[in-house]
N, C-alpha and C. Protein backbone atom coordinates (compact mmCIF):
# COMPACT_ATOMS: atom_id res chain seq x y z
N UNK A 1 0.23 18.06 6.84
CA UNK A 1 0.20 16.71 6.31
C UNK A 1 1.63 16.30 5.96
N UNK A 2 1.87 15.11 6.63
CA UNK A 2 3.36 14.99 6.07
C UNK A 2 3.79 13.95 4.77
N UNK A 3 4.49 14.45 4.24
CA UNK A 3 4.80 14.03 2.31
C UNK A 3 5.96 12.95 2.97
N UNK A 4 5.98 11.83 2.00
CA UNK A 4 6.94 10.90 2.18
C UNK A 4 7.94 11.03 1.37
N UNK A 5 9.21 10.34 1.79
CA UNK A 5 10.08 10.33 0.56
C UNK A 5 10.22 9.36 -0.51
N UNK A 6 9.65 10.27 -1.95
CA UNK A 6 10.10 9.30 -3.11
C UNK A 6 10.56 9.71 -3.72
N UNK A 7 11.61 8.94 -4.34
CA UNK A 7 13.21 9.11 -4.99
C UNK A 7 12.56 8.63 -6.74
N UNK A 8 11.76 7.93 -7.28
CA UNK A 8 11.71 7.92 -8.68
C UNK A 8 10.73 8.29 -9.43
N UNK A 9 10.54 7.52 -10.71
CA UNK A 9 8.57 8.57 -11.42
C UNK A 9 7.42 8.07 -10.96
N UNK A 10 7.57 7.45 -10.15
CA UNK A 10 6.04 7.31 -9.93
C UNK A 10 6.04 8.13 -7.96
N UNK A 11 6.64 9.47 -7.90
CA UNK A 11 6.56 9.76 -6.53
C UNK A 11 5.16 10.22 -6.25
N UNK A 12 4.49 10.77 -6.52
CA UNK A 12 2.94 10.95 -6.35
C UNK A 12 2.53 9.85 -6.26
N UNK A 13 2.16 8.82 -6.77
CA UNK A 13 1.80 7.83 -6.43
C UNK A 13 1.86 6.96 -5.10
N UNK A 14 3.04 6.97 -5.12
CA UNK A 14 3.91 6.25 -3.92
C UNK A 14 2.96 6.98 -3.18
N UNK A 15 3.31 8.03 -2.78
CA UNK A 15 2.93 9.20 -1.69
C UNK A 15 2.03 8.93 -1.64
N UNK A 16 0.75 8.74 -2.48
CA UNK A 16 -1.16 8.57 -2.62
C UNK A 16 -1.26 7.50 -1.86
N UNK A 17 -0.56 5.95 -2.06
CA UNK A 17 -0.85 5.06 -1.70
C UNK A 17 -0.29 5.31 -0.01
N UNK A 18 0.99 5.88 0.31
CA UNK A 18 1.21 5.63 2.00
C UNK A 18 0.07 6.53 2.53
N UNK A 19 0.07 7.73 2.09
CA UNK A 19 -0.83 8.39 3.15
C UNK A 19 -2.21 7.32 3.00
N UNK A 20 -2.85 6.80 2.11
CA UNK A 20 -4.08 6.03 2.39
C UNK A 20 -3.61 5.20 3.00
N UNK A 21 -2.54 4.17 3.02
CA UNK A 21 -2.29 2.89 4.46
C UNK A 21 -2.19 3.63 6.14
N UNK A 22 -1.51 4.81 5.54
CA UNK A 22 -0.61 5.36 7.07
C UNK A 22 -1.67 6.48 7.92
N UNK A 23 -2.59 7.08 7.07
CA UNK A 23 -2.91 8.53 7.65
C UNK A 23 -4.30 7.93 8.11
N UNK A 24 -4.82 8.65 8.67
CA UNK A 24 -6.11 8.69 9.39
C UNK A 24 -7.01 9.49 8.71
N UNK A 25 -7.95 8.23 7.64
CA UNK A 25 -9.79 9.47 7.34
C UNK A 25 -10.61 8.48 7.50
N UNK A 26 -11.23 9.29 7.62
CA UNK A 26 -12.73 8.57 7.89
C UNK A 26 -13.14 7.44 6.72
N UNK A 27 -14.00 6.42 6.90
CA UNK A 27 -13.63 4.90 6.25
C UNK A 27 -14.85 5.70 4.75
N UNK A 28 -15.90 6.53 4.69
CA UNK A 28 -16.33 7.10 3.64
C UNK A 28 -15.33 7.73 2.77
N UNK A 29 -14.49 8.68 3.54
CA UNK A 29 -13.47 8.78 2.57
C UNK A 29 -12.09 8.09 2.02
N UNK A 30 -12.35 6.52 3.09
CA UNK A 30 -11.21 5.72 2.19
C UNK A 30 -11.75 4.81 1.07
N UNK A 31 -13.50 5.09 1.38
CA UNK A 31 -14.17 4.05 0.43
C UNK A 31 -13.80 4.69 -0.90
N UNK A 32 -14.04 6.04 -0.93
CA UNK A 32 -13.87 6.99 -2.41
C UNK A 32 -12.47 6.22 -2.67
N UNK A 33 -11.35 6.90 -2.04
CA UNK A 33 -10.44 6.58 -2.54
C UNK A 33 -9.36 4.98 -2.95
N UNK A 34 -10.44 4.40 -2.68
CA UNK A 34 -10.08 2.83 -2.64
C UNK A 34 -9.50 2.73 -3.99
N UNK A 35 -10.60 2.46 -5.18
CA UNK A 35 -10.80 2.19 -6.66
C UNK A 35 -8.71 2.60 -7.15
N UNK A 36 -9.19 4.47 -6.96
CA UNK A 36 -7.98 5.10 -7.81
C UNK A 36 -6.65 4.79 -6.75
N UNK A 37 -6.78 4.26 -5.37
CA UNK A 37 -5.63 3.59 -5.11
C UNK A 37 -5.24 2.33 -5.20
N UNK A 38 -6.33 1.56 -5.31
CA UNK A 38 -5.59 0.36 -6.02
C UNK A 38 -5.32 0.32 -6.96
N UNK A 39 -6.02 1.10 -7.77
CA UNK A 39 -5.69 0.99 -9.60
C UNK A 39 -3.89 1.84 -9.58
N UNK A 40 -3.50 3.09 -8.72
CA UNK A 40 -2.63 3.25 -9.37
C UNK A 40 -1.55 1.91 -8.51
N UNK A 41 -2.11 1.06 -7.52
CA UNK A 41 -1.29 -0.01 -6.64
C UNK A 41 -0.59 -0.78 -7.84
N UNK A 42 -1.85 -0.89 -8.54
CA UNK A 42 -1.32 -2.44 -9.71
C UNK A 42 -0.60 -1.57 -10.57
N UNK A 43 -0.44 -0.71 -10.76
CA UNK A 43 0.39 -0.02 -12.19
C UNK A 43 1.41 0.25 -12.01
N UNK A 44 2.05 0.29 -10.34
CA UNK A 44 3.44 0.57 -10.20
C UNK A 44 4.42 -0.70 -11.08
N UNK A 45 5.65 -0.32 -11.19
CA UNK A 45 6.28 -1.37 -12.08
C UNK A 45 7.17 -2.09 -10.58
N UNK A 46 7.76 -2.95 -11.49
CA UNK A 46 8.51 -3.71 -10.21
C UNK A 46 9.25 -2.65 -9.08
N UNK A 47 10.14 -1.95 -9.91
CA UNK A 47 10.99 -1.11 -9.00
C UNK A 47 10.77 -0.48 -8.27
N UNK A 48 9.08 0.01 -8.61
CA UNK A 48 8.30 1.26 -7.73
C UNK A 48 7.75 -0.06 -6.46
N UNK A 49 7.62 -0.90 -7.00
CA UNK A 49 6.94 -2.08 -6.01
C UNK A 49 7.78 -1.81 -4.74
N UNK A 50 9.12 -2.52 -5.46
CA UNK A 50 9.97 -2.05 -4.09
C UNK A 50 10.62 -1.31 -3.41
N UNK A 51 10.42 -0.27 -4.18
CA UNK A 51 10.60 0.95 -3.60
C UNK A 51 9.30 1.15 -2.16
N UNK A 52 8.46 1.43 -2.49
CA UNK A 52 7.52 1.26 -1.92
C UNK A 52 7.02 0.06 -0.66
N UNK A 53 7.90 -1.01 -1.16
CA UNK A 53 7.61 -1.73 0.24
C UNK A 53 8.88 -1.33 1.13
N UNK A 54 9.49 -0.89 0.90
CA UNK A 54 10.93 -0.20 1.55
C UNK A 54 10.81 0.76 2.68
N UNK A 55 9.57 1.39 1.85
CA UNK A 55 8.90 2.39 2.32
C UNK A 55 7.89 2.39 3.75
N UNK A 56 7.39 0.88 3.19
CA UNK A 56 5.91 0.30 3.69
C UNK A 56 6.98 -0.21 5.30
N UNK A 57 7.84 -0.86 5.00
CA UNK A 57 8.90 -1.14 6.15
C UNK A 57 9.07 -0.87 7.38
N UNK A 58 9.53 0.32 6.56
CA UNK A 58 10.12 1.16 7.36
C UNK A 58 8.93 2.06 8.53
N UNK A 59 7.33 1.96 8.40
CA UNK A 59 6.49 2.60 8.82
C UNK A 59 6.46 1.49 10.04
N UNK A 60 6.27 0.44 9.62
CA UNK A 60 5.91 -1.01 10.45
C UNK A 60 6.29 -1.03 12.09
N UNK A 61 5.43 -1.01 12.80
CA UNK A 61 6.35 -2.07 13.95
C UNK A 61 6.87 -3.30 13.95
N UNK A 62 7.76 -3.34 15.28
CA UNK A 62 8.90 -4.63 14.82
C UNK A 62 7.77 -5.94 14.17
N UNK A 63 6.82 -6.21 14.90
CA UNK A 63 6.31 -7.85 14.41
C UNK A 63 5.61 -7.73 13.27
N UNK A 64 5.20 -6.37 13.06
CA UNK A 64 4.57 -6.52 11.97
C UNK A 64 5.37 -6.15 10.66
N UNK A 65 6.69 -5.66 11.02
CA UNK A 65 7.45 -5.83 9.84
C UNK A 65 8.40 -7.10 9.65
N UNK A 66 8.27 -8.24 10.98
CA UNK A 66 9.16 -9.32 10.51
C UNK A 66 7.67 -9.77 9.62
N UNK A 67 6.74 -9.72 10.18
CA UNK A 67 5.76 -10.85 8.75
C UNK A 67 5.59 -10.11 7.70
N UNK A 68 5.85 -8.70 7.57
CA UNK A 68 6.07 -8.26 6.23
C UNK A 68 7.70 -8.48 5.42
N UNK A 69 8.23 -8.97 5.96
CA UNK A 69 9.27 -9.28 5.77
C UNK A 69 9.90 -10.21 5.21
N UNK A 70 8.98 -11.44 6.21
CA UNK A 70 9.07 -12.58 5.41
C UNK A 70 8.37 -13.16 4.36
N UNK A 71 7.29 -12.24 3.60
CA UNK A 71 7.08 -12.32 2.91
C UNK A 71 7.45 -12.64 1.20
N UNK A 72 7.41 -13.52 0.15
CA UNK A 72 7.79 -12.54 -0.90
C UNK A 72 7.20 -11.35 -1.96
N UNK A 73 7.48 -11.54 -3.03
CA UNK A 73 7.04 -10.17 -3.51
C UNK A 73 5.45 -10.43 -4.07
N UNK A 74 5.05 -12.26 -4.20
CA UNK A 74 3.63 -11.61 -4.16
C UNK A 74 2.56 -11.66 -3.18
N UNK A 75 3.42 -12.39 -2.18
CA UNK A 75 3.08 -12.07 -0.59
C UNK A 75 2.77 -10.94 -0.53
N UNK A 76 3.47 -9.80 -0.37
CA UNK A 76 3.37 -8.45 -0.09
C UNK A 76 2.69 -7.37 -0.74
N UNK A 77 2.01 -7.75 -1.64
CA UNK A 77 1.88 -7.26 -2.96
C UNK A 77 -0.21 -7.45 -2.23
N UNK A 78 -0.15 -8.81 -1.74
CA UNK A 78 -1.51 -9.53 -1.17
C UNK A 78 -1.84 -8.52 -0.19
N UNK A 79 -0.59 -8.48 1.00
CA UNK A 79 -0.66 -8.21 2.46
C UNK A 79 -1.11 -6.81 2.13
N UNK A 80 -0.74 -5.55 1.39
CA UNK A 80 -1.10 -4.56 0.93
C UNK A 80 -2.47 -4.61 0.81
N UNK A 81 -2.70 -5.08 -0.13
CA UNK A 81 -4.41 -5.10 -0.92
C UNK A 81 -4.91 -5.65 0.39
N UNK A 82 -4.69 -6.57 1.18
CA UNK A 82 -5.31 -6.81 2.26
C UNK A 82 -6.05 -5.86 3.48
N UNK A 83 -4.50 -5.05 3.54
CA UNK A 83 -4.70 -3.76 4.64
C UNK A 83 -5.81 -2.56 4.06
N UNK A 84 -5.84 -2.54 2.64
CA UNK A 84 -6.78 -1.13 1.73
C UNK A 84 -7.74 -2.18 2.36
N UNK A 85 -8.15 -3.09 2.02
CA UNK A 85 -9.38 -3.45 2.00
C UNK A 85 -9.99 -3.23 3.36
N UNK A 86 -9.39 -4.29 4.26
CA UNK A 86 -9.36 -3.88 5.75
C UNK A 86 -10.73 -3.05 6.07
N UNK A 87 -9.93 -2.01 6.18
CA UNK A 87 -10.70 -0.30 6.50
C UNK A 87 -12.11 -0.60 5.20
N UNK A 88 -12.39 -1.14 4.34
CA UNK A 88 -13.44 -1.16 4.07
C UNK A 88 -14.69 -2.31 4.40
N UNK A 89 -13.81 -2.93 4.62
CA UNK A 89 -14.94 -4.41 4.64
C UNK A 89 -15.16 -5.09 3.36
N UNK A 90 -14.43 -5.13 2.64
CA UNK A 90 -14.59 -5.66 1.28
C UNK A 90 -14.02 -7.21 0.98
N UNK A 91 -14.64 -7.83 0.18
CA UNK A 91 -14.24 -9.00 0.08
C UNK A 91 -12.93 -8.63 -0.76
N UNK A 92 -11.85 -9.95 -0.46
CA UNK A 92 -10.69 -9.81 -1.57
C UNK A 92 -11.11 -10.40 -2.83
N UNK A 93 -10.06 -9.94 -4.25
CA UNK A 93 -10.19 -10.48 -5.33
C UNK A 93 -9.65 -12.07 -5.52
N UNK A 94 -10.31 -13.05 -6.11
CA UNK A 94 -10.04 -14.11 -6.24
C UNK A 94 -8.30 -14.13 -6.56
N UNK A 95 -7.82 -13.28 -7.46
CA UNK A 95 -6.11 -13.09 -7.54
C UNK A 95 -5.77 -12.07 -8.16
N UNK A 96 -4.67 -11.46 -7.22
CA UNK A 96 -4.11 -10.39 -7.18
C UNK A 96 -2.61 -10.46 -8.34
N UNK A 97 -2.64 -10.00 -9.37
CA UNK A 97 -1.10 -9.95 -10.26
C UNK A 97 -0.19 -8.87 -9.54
């Protein structure tokens, strides 16, 4: 399994949330892990935010990192919660902080 690089305190985290965007499981086991990855999504602080979309970036292909790109920060913050959901079929929250 490959570990990503995070440089501050919230590196477990970071790491929890890419492998659930980036890795491949089965959609039962992204349903489990939905809840405790969005919950620790919203608790990152700003810096981990962007740390993390730095991160998120850098995974992207080209078009899909110019529209992550041109995003701003609560653009991206959406486009995220968008992609978890995705893989479940879940409706989005009326608004995302």
């Amino acid at each position: 399994m490959y570990r990503y690089r995070t440089e501050d305190t919230f590196d477990e985290q970071i790491d929890f949330i890419l492998r659930f965007l980036f890795e491949y499981q089965p959609v039962e086991q992204k349903r489990q892990l939905y809840i405790p990855v969005y919950t620790l999504f919203m608790q990152l602080d700003l810096a981990a935010h962007y740390f993390l979309f730095s991160l998120i970036e850098e995974r992207l292909p080209r078009r899909a990192k110019l529209f992550f790109v041109a995003e701003d920060y609560q653009g991206k913050k959406e486009m995220i919660v968008e992609v978890m959901q995705y893989w479940l079929g879940q409706e989005l929250p009326k608004k995302v902080t």
